[in-house]
Protein backbone atom coordinates (compact mmCIF):
# COMPACT_ATOMS: atom_id res chain seq x y z
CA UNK A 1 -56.66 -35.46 -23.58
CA UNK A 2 -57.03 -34.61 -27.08
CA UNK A 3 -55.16 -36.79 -29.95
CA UNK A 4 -53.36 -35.61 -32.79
CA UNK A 5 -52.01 -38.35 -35.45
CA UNK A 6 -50.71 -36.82 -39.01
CA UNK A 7 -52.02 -39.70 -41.46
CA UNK A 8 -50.45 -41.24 -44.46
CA UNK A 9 -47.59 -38.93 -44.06
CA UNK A 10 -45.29 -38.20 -46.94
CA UNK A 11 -42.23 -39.59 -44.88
CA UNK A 12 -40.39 -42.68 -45.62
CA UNK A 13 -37.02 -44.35 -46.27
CA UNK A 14 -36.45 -44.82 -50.40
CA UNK A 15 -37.90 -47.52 -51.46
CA UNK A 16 -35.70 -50.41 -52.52
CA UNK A 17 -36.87 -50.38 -56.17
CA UNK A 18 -35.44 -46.87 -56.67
CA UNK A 19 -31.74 -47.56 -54.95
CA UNK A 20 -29.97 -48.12 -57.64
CA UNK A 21 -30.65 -44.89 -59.65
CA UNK A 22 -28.00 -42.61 -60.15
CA UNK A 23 -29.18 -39.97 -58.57
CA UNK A 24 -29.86 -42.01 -55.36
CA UNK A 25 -26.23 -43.80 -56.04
CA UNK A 26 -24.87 -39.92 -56.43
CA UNK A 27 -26.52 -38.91 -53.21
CA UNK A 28 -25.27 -42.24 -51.26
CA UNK A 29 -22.10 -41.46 -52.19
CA UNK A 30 -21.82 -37.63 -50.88
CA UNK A 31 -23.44 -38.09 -47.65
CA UNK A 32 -21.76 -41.45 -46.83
CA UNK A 33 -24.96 -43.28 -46.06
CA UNK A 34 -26.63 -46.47 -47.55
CA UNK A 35 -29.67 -45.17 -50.29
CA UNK A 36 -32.09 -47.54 -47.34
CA UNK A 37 -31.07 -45.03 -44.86
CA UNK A 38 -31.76 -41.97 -46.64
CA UNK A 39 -35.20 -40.48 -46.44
CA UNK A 40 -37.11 -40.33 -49.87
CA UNK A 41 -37.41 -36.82 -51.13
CA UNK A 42 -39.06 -35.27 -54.30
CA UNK A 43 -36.59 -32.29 -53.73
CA UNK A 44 -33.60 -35.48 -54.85
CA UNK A 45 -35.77 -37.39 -56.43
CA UNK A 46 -38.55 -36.28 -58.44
CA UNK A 47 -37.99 -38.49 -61.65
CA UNK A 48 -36.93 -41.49 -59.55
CA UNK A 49 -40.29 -40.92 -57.85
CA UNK A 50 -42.93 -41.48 -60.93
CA UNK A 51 -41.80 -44.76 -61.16
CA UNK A 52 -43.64 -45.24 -57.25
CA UNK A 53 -46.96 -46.43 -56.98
CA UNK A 54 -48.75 -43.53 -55.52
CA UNK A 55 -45.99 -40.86 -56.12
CA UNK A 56 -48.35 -37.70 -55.63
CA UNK A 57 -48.64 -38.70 -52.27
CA UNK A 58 -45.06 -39.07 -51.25
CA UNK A 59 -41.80 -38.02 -50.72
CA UNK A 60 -42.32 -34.65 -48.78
CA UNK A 61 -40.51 -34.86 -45.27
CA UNK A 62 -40.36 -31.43 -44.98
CA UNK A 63 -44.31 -30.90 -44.99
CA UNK A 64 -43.77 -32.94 -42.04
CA UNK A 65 -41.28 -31.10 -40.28
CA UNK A 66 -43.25 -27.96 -40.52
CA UNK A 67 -46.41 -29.54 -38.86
CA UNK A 68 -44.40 -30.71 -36.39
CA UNK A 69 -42.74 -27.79 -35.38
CA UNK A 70 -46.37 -25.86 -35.28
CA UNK A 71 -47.64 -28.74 -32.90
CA UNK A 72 -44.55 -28.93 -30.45
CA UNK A 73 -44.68 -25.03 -30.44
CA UNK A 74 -48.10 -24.72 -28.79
CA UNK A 75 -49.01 -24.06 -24.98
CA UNK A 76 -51.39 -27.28 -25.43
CA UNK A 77 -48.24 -29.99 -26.56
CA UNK A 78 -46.10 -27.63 -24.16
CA UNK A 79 -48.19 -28.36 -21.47
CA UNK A 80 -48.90 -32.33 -22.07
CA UNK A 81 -52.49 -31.57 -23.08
CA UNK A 82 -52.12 -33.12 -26.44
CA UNK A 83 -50.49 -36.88 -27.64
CA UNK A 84 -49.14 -36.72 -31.16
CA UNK A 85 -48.18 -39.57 -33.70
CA UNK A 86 -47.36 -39.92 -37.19
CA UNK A 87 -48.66 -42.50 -39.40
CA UNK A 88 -47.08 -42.67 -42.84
CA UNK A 89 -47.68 -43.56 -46.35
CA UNK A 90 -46.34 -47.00 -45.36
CA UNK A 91 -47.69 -47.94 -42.30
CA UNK A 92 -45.04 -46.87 -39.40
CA UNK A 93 -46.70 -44.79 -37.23
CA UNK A 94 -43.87 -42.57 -34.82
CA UNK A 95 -44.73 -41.73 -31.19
CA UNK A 96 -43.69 -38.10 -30.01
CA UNK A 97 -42.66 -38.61 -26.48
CA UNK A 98 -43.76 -35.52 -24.01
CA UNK A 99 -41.82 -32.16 -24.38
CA UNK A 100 -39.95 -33.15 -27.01
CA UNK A 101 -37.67 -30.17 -29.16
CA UNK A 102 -37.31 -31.02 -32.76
CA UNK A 103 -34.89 -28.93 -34.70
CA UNK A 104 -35.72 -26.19 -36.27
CA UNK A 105 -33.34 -26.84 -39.49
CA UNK A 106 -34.54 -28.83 -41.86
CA UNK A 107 -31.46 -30.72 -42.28
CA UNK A 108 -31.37 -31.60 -38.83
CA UNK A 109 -34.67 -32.71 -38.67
CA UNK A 110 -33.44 -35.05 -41.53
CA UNK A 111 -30.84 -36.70 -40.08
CA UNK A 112 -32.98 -37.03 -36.97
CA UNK A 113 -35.60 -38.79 -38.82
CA UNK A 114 -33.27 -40.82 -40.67
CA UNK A 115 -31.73 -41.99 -37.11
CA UNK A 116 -34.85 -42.54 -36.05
CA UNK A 117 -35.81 -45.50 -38.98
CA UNK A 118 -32.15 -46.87 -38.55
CA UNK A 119 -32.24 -47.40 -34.73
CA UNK A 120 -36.23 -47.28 -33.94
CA UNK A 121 -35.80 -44.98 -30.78
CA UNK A 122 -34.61 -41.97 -29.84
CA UNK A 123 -33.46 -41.51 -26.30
CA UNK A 124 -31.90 -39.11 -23.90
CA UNK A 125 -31.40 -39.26 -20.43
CA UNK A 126 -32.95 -42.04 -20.11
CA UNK A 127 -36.48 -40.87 -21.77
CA UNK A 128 -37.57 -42.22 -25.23
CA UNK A 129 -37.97 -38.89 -27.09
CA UNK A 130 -39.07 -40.22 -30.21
CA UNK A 131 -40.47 -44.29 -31.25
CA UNK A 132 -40.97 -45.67 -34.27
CA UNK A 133 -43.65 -49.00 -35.06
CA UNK A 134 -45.00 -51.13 -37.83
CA UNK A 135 -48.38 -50.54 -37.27
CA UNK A 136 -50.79 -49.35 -40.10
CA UNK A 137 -53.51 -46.79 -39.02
CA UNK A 138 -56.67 -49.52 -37.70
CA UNK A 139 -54.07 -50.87 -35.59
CA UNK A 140 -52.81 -47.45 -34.26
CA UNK A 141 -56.54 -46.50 -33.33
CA UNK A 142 -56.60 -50.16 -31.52
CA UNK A 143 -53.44 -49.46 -29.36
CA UNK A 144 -54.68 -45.80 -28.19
CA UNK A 145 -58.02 -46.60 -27.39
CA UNK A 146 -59.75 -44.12 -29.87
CA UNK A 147 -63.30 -43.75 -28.78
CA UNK A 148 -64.12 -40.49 -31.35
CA UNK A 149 -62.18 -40.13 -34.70
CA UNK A 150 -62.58 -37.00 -37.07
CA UNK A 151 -60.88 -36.86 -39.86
CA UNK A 152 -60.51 -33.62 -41.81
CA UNK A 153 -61.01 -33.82 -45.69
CA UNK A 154 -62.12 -32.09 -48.54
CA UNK A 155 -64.42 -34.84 -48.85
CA UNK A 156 -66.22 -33.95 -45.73
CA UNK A 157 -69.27 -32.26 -44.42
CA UNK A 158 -68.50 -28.54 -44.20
CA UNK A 159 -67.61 -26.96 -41.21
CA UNK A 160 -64.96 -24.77 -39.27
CA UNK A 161 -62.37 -24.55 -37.04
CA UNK A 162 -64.32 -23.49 -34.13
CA UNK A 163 -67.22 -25.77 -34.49
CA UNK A 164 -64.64 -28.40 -34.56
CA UNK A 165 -62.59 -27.40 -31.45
CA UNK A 166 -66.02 -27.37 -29.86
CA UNK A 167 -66.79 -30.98 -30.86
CA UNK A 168 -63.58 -32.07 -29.88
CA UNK A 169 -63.62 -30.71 -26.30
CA UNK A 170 -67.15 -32.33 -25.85
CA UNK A 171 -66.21 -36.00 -26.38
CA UNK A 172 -63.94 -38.17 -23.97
CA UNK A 173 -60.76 -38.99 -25.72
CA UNK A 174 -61.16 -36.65 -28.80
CA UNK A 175 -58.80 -38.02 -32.04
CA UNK A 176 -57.67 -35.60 -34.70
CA UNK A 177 -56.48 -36.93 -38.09
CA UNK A 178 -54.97 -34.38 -40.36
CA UNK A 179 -53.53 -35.96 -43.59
CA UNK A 180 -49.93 -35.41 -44.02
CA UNK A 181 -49.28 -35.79 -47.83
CA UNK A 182 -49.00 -32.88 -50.71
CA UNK A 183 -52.21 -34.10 -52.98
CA UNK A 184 -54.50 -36.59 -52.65
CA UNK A 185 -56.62 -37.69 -50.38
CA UNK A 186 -56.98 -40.61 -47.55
CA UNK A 187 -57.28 -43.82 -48.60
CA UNK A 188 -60.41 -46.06 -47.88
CA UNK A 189 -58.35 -48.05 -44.91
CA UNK A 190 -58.05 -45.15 -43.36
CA UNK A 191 -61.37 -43.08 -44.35
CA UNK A 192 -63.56 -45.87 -42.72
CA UNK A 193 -62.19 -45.30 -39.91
CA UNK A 194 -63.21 -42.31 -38.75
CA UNK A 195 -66.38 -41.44 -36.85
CA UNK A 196 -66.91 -38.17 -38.68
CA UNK A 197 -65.33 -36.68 -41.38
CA UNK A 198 -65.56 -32.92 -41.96
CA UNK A 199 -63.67 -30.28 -44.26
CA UNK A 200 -62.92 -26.82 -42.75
CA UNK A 201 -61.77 -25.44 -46.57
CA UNK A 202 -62.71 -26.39 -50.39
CA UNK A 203 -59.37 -25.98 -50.85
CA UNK A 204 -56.64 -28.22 -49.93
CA UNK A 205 -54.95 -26.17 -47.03
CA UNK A 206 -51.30 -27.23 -45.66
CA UNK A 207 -51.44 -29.53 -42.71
CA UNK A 208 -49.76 -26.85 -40.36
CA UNK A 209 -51.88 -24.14 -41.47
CA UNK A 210 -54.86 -26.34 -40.36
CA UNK A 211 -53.05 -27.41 -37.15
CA UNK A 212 -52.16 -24.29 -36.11
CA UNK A 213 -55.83 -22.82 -36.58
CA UNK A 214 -57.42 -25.85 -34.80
CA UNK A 215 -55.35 -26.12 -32.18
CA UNK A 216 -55.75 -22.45 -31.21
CA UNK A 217 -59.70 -22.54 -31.34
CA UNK A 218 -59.32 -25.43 -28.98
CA UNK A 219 -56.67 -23.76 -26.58
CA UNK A 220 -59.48 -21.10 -26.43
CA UNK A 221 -62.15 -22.89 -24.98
CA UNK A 222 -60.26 -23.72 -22.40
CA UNK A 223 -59.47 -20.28 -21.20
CA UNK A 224 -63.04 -19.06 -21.19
């Protein structure tokens, strides 16, 4: 079964050191929740931001969302061919249970996520839907047994889509990293670990453009 983990992603809580900003205070105040259960978000708080280590990199839940919502639409995730998890910027890494619907509002997704940090688990009828762990991306690898990493980068050896797909489906217990942060690239803790690293673009494409196109090329193989 192929793995899927969005790295680094640009989804977090605000940071302590920015709670008592106005804007953050402002914000508290009009959605009645405490500024550590609010997720970060350069949409709210782009000037609070530059004063985060790092800032390029975070503070984009909705990228996120949007990869999500490509991965849990597929035949392959729809089917319980693929395991996905999200590591973030600051080493939680959430579990996506199987079959699981996120919304398709933003807003939603939001408070979802923001529920998820407060209370660690989301469950219905009985089935953990979503889980949420401290666990930074060496460890992550550890727990899910990750015998063939490739990580996609700009960084990497050029190659495509299909030729990927086609090394995936060859190894036993394939991992896919796709970085989940607006600019940047990984960092080294996370770069060493992969087995391979390979870019599919010079340009930096969105991380549900590039899940959508891999995933397909690998749904295809299996249909021949």
């Amino acid at each position: 079964m192929l793995t899927l983990i969005i790295a680094e992603a640009a989804l977090e809580i605000i940071p302590k050191s920015i709670w008592r900003f106005p804007s953050v205070i402002k914000q508290s105040k009009s959605r009645g929740k405490k500024p550590g259960e609010m997720l970060l978000d350069r949409s709210y708080h782009h000037f609070e931001m530059l004063k985060l280590k790092y800032h390029t990199k975070r503070g984009r839940p909705d990228l996120i969302h949007f990869a999500l919502l490509e991965i849990t639409s597929t035949p392959l995730y729809l089917e319980n061919r693929l395991n996905v998890c999200v590591h973030t910027f600051n080493d939680k890494v959430i579990f996506l249970g199987k079959s699981v619907k996120l919304p398709k509002s933003y807003f939603r997704f939001e408070g979802l996520m923001e529920n998820l940090f407060k209370d660690r688990k989301i469950v219905s009828n009985d089935q953990c839907l979503l889980e949420i762990l401290d666990m930074n991306f060496k460890e992550l690898l550890n727990k899910i047994k990750a015998p063939y990493v490739i990580g996609l980068s700009r960084h990497g050896l050029p190659s495509s889509f299909e030729n990927i797909a086609n090394e995936l489906k060859n190894k036993d217990g394939p991992v896919l990293v796709v970085g989940g942060f607006p600019h940047g690239h990984f960092s080294e803790n996370t770069s060493r670990c992969f087995k391979k690293t390979s870019s599919i673009n010079h340009q930096g494409l969105a991380s549900n453009v590039v899940i959508a196109r891999i995933i397909y090329e690998y749904e295809k193989l299996f249909e021949k």
